[in-house]
C-alpha atoms as a PDB file:
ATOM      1  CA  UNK A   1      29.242  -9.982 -23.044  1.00  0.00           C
ATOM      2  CA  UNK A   2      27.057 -12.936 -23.100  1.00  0.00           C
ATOM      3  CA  UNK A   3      24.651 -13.102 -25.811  1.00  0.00           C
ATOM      4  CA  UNK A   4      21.193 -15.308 -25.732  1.00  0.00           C
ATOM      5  CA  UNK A   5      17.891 -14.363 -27.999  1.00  0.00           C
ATOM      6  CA  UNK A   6      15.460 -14.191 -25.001  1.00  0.00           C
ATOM      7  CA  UNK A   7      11.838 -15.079 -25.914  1.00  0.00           C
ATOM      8  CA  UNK A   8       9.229 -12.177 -27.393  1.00  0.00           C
ATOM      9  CA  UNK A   9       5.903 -11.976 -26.123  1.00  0.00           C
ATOM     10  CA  UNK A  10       4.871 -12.895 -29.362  1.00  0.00           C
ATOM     11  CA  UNK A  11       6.666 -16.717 -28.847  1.00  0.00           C
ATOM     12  CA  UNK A  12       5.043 -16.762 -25.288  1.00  0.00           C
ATOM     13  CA  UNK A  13       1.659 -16.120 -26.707  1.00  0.00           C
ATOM     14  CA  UNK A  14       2.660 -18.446 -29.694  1.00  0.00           C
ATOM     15  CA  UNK A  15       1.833 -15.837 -33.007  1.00  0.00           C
ATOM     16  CA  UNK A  16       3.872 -14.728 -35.623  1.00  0.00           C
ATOM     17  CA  UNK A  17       4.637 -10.863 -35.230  1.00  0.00           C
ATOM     18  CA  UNK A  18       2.190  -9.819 -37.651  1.00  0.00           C
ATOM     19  CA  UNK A  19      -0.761 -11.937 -36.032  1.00  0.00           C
ATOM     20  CA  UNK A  20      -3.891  -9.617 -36.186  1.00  0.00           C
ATOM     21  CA  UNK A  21      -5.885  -8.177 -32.399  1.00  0.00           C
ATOM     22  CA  UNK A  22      -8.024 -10.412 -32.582  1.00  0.00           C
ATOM     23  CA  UNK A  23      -5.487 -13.623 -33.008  1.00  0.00           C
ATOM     24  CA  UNK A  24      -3.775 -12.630 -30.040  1.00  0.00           C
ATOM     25  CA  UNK A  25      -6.717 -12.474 -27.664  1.00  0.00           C
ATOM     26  CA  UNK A  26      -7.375 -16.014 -29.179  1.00  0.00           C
ATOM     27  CA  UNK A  27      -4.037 -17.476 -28.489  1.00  0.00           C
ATOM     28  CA  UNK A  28      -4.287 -15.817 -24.796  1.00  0.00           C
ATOM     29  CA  UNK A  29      -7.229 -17.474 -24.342  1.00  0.00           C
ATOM     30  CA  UNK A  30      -6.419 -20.628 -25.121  1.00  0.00           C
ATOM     31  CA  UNK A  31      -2.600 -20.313 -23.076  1.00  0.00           C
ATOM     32  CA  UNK A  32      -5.127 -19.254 -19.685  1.00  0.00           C
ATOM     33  CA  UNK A  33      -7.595 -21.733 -20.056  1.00  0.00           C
ATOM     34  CA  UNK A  34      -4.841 -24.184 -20.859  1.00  0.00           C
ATOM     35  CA  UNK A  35      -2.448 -23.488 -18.049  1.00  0.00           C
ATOM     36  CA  UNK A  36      -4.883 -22.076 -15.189  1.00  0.00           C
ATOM     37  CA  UNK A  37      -4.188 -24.598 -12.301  1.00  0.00           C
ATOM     38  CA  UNK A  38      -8.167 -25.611 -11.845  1.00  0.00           C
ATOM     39  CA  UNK A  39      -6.973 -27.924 -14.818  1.00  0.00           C
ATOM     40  CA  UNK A  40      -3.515 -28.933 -13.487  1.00  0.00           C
ATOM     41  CA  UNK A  41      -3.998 -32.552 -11.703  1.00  0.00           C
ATOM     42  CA  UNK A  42       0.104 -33.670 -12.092  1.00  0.00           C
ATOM     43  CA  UNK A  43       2.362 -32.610  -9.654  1.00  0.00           C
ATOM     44  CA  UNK A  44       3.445 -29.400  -7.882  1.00  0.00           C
ATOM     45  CA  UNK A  45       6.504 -29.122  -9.515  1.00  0.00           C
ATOM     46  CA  UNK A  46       4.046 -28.830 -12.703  1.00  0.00           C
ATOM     47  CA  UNK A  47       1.764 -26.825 -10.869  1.00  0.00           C
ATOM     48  CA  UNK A  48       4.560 -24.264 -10.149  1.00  0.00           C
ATOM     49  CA  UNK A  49       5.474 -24.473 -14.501  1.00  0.00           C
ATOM     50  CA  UNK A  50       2.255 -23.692 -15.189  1.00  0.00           C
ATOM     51  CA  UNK A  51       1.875 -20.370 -12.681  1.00  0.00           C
ATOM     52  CA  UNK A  52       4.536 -19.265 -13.830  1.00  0.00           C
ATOM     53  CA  UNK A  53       3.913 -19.888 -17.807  1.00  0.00           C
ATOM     54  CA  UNK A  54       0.755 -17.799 -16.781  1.00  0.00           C
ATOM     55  CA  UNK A  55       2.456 -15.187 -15.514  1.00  0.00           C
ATOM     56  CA  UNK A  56       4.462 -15.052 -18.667  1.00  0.00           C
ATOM     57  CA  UNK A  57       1.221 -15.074 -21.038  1.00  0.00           C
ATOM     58  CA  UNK A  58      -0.280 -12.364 -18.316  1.00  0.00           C
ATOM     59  CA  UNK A  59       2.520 -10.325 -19.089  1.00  0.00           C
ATOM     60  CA  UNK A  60       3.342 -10.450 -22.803  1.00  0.00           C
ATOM     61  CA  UNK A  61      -0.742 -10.302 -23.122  1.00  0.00           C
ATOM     62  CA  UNK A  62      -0.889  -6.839 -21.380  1.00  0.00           C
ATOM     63  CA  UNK A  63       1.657  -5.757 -23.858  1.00  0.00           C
ATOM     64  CA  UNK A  64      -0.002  -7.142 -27.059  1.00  0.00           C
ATOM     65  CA  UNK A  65      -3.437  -6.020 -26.356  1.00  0.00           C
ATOM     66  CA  UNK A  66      -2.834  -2.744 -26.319  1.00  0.00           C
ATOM     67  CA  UNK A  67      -1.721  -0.653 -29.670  1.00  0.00           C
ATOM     68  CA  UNK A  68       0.155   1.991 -28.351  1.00  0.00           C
ATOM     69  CA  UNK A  69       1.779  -0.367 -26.216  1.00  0.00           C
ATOM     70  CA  UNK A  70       2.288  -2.900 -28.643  1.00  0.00           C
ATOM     71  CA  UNK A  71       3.828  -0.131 -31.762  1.00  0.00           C
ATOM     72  CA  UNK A  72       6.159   0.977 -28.594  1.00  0.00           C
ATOM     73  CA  UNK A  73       7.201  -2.379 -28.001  1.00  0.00           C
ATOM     74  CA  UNK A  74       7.746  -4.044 -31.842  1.00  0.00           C
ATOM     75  CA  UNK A  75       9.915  -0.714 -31.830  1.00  0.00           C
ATOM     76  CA  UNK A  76      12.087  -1.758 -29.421  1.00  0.00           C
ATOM     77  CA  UNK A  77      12.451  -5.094 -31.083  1.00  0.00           C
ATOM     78  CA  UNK A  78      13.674  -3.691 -34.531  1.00  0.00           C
ATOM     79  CA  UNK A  79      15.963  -1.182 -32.328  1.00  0.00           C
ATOM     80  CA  UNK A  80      17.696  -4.383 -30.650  1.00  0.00           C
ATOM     81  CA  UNK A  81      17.808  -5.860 -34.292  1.00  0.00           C
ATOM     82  CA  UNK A  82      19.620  -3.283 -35.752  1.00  0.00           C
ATOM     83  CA  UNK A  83      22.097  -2.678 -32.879  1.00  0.00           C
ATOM     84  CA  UNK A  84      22.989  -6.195 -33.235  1.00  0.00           C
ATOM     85  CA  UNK A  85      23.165  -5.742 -36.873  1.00  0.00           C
ATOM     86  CA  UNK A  86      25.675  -3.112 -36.302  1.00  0.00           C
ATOM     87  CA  UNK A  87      28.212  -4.666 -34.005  1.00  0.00           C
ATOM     88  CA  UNK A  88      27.875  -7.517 -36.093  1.00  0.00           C
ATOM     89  CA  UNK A  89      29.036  -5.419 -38.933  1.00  0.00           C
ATOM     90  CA  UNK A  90      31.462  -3.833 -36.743  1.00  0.00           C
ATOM     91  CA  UNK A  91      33.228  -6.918 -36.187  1.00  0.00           C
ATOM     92  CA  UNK A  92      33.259  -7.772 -39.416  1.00  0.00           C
ATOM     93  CA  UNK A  93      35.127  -4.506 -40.916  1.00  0.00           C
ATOM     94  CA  UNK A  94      37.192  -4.682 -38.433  1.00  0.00           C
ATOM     95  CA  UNK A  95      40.527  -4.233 -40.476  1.00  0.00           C
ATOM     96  CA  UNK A  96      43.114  -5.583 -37.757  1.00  0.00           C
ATOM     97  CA  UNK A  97      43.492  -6.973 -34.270  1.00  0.00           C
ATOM     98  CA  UNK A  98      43.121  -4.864 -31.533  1.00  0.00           C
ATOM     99  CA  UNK A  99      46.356  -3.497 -29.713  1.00  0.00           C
ATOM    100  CA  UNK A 100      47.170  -3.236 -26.012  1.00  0.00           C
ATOM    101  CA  UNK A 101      46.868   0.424 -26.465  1.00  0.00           C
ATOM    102  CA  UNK A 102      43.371   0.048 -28.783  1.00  0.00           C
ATOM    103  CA  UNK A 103      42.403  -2.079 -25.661  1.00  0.00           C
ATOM    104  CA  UNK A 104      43.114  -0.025 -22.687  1.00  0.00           C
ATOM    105  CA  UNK A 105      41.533   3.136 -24.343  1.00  0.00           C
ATOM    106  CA  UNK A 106      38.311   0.817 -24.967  1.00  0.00           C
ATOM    107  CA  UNK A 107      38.811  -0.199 -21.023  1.00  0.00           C
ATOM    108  CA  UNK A 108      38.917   3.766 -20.347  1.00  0.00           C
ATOM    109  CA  UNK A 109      35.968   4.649 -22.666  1.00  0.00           C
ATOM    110  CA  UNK A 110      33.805   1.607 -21.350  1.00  0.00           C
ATOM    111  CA  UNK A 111      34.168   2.447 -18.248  1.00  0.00           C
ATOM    112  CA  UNK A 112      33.510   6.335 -18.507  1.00  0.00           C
ATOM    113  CA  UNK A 113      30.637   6.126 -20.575  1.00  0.00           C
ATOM    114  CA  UNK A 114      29.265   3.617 -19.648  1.00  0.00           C
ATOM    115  CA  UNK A 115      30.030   1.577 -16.612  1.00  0.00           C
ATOM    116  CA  UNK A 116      30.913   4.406 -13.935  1.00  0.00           C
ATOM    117  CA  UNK A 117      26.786   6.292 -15.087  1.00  0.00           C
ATOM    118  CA  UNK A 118      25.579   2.786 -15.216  1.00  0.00           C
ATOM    119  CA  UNK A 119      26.585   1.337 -11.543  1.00  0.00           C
ATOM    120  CA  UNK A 120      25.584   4.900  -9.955  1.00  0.00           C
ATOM    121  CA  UNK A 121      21.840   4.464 -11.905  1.00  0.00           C
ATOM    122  CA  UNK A 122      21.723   1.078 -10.742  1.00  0.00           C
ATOM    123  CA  UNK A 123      22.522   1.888  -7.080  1.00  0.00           C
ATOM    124  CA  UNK A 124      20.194   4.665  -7.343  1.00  0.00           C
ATOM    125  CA  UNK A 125      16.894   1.997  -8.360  1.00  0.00           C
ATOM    126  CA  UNK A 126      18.587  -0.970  -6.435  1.00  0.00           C
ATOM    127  CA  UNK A 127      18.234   1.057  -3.117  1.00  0.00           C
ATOM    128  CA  UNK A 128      14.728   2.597  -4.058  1.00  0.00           C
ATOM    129  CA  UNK A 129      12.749  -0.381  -2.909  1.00  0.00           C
ATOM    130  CA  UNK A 130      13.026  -0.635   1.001  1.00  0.00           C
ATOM    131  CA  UNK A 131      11.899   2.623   1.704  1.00  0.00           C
ATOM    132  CA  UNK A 132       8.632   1.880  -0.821  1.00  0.00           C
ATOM    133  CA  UNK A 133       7.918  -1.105   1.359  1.00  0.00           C
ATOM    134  CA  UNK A 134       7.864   0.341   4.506  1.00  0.00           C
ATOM    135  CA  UNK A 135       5.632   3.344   3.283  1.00  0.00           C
ATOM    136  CA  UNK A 136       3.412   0.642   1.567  1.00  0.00           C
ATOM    137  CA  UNK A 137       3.054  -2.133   4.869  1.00  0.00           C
ATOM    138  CA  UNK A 138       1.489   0.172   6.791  1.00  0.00           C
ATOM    139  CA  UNK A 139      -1.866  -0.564   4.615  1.00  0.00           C
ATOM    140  CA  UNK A 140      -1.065  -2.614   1.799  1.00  0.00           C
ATOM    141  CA  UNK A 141      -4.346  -2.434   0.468  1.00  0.00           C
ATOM    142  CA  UNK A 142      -4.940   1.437   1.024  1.00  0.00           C
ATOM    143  CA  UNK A 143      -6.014   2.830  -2.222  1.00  0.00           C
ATOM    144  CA  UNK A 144      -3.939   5.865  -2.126  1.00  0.00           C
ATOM    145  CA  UNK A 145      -0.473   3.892  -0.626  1.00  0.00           C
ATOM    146  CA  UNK A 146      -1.408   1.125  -3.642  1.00  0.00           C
ATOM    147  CA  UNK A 147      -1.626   4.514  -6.431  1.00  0.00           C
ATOM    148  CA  UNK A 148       1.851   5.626  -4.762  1.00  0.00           C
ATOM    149  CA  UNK A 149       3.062   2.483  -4.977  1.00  0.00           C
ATOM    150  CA  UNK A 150       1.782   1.923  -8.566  1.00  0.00           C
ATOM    151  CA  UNK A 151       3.272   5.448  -9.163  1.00  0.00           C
ATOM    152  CA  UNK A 152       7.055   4.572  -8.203  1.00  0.00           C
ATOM    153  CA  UNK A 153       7.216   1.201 -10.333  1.00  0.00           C
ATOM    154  CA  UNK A 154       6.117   3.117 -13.103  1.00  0.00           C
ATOM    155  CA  UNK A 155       8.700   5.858 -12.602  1.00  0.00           C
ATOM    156  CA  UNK A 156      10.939   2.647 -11.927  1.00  0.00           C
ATOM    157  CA  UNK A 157      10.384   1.064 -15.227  1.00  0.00           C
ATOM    158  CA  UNK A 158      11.001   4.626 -17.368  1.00  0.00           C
ATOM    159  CA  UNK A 159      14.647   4.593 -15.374  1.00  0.00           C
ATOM    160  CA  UNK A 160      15.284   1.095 -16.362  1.00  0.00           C
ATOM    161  CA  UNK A 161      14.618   1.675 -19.647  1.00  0.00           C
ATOM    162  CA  UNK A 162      17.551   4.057 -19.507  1.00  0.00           C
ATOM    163  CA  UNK A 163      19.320   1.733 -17.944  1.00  0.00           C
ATOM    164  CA  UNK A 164      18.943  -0.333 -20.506  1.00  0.00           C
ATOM    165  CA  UNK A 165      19.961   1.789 -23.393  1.00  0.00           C
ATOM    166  CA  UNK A 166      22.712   2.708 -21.474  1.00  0.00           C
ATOM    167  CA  UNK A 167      24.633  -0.618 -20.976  1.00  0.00           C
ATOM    168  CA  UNK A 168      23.932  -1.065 -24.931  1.00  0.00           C
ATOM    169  CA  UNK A 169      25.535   2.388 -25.614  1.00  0.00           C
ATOM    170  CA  UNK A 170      29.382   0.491 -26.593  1.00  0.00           C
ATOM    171  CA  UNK A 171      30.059  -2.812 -26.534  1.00  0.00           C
ATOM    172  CA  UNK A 172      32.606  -4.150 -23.425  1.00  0.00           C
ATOM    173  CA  UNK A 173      36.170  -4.554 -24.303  1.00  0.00           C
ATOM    174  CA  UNK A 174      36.985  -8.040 -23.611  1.00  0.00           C
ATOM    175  CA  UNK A 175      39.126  -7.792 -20.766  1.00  0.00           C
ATOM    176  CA  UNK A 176      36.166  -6.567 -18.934  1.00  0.00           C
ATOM    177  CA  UNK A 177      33.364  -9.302 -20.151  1.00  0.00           C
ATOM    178  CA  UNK A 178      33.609 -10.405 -16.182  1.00  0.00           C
ATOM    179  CA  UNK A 179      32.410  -7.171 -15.347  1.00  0.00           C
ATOM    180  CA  UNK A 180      29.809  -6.644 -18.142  1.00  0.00           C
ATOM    181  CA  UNK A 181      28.335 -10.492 -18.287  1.00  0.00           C
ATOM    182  CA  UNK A 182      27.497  -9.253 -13.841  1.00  0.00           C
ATOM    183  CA  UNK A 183      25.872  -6.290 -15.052  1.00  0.00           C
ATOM    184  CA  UNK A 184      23.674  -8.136 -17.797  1.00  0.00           C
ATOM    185  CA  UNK A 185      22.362 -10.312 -15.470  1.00  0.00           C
ATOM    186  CA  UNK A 186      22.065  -7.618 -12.652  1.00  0.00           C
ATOM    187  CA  UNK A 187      19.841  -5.950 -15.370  1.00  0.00           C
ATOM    188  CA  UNK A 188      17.647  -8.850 -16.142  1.00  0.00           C
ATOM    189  CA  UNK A 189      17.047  -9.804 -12.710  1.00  0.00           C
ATOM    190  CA  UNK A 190      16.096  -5.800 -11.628  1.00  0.00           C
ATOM    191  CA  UNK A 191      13.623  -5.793 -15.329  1.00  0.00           C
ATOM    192  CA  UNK A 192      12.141  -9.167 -13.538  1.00  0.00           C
ATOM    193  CA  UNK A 193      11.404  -7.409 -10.857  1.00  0.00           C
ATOM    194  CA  UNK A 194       9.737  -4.681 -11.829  1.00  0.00           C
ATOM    195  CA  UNK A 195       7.205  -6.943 -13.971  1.00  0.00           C
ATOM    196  CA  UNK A 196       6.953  -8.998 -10.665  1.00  0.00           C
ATOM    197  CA  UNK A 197       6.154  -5.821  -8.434  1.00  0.00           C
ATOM    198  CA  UNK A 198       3.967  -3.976 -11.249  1.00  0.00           C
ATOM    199  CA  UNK A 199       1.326  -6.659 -10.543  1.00  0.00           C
ATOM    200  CA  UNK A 200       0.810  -5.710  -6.482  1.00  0.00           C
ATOM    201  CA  UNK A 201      -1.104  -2.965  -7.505  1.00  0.00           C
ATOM    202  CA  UNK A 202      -3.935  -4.709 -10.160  1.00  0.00           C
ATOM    203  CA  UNK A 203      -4.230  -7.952  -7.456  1.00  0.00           C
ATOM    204  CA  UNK A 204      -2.825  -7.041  -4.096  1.00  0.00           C
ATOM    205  CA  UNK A 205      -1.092 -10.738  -3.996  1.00  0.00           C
ATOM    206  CA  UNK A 206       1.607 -10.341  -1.989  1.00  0.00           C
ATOM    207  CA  UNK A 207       3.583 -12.656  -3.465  1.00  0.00           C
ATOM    208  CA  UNK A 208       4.876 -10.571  -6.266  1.00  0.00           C
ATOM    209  CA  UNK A 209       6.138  -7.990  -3.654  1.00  0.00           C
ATOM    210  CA  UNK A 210       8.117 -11.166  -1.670  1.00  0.00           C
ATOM    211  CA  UNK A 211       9.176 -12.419  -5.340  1.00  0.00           C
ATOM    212  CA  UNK A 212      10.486  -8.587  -6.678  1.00  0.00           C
ATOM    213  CA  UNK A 213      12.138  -8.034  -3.043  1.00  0.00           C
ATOM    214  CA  UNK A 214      14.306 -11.151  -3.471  1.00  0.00           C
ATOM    215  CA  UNK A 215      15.173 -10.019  -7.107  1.00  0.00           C
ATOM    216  CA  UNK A 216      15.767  -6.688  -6.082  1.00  0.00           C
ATOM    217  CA  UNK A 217      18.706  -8.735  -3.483  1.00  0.00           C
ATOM    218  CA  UNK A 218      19.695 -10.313  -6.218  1.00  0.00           C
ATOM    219  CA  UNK A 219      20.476  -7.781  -8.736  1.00  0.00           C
ATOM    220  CA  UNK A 220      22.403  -5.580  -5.333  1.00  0.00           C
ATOM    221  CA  UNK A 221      24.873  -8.462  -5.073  1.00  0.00           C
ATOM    222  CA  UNK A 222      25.383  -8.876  -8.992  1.00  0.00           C
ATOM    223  CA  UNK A 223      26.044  -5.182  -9.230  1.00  0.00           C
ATOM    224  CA  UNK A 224      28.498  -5.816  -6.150  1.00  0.00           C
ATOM    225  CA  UNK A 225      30.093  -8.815  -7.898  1.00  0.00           C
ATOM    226  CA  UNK A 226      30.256  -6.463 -11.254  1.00  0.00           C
ATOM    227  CA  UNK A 227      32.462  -3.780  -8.944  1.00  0.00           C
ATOM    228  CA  UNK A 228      34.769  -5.965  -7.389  1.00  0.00           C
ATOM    229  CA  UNK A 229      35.305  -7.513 -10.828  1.00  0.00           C
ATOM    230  CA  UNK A 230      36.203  -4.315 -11.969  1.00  0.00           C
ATOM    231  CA  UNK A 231      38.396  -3.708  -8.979  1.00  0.00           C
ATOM    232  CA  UNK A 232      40.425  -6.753  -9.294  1.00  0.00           C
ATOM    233  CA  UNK A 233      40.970  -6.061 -13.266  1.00  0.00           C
ATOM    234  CA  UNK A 234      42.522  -3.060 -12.937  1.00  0.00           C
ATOM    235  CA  UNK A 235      44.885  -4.315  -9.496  1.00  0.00           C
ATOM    236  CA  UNK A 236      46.112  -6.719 -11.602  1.00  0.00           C
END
């Protein structure tokens, strides 16, 4: 499986972990005022950097400023630490080379536990969108549609977190890295979206509906690609 350190909110917002309330709001701040587009005069491919720079200090901000939010969060991060801590550790005790037989019963594992729950939870949330559109356009801007709306990405987000824990549950044999490197990035795309589409709600800008509906096709045809992988490992 592919492995990249992806960027904390606390690198967006530029602090150290253990900056203080107040330091944050100071550094997010600065970032706005810095990258709000009233002050961009280069061009629009800079324009575009900066919006979306702001949208990443927006969201690791509304993380941050919160406590409860934050302790949840810094939680996570030391949970990610020490799973890569372990299958580092697992590698390294590791006392011989795998066999074709130690392979093929990591295949059938893998893909019991965790592939075959995995694809039918991502199906699940990958088709949930279009019908939350087409209850939402006929008044986007309706407070109670908007609350609904609000209400599903939420519910959204608490199955993605499963989601997430899930595909971390056992590390991929390697004959099937095709297969889990399509569902990593089927993952990140459908977590982009979510962020994208939680913002609808707090600004009505429409754009972050277009931008999660594009993700959403995204993260259908990486989950497709992930299957067909699959298929053509085990024809072979």
């Amino acid at each position: 499986m592919p492995s990249r350190r992806q960027r904390t909110h606390y690198d967006v917002l530029e602090v150290t972990a253990n900056a203080s309330a107040e330091e944050i709001k100071r550094a997010y701040r600065r970032l706005v005022k810095q990258h709000h587009p009233d002050r961009q005069t280069s061009s629009a491919l800079d324009a575009v950097a900066s919006a979306e720079r702001i949208r990443q200090v927006n969201a690791a901000y509304e993380i941050l400023k919160h406590r409860q939010s934050r302790q949840d969060y810094d939680n996570r991060m030391s949970q990610h630490a020490r799973d890569r801590a372990t299958r580092a550790q697992s590698v390294a005790d590791m006392p011989r080379q795998p066999t074709a037989s130690d392979e093929e019963l990591a295949r059938q594992v893998w893909i019991q536990k965790v592939y075959t729950p995995l694809n039918r939870k991502l199906s699940s949330l990958l088709r949930s969108l279009a019908p939350q559109l087409k209850v939402l356009s006929a008044d986007p801007y309706d407070e109670v549609l908007t609350d609904e709306f609000a209400a599903y990405v939420d519910r959204s987000r608490i199955e993605f977190a499963r989601i997430e824990r899930l595909f971390r549950q056992h590390p991929n044999p390697s004959t099937l890295a095709g297969v889990a490197s399509r569902l990593y990035y089927c993952i990140n795309q459908l977590g982009d979206a979510l962020e994208e589409l939680r913002y609808f709600p707090l600004n009505f800008d429409d754009r972050h509906l277009h931008t999660g509906q594009e993700l959403f096709r995204i993260a259908r045809g990486l989950r497709q690609e992930a299957a067909e992988t699959l298929q053509a490992s085990i024809q072979r």
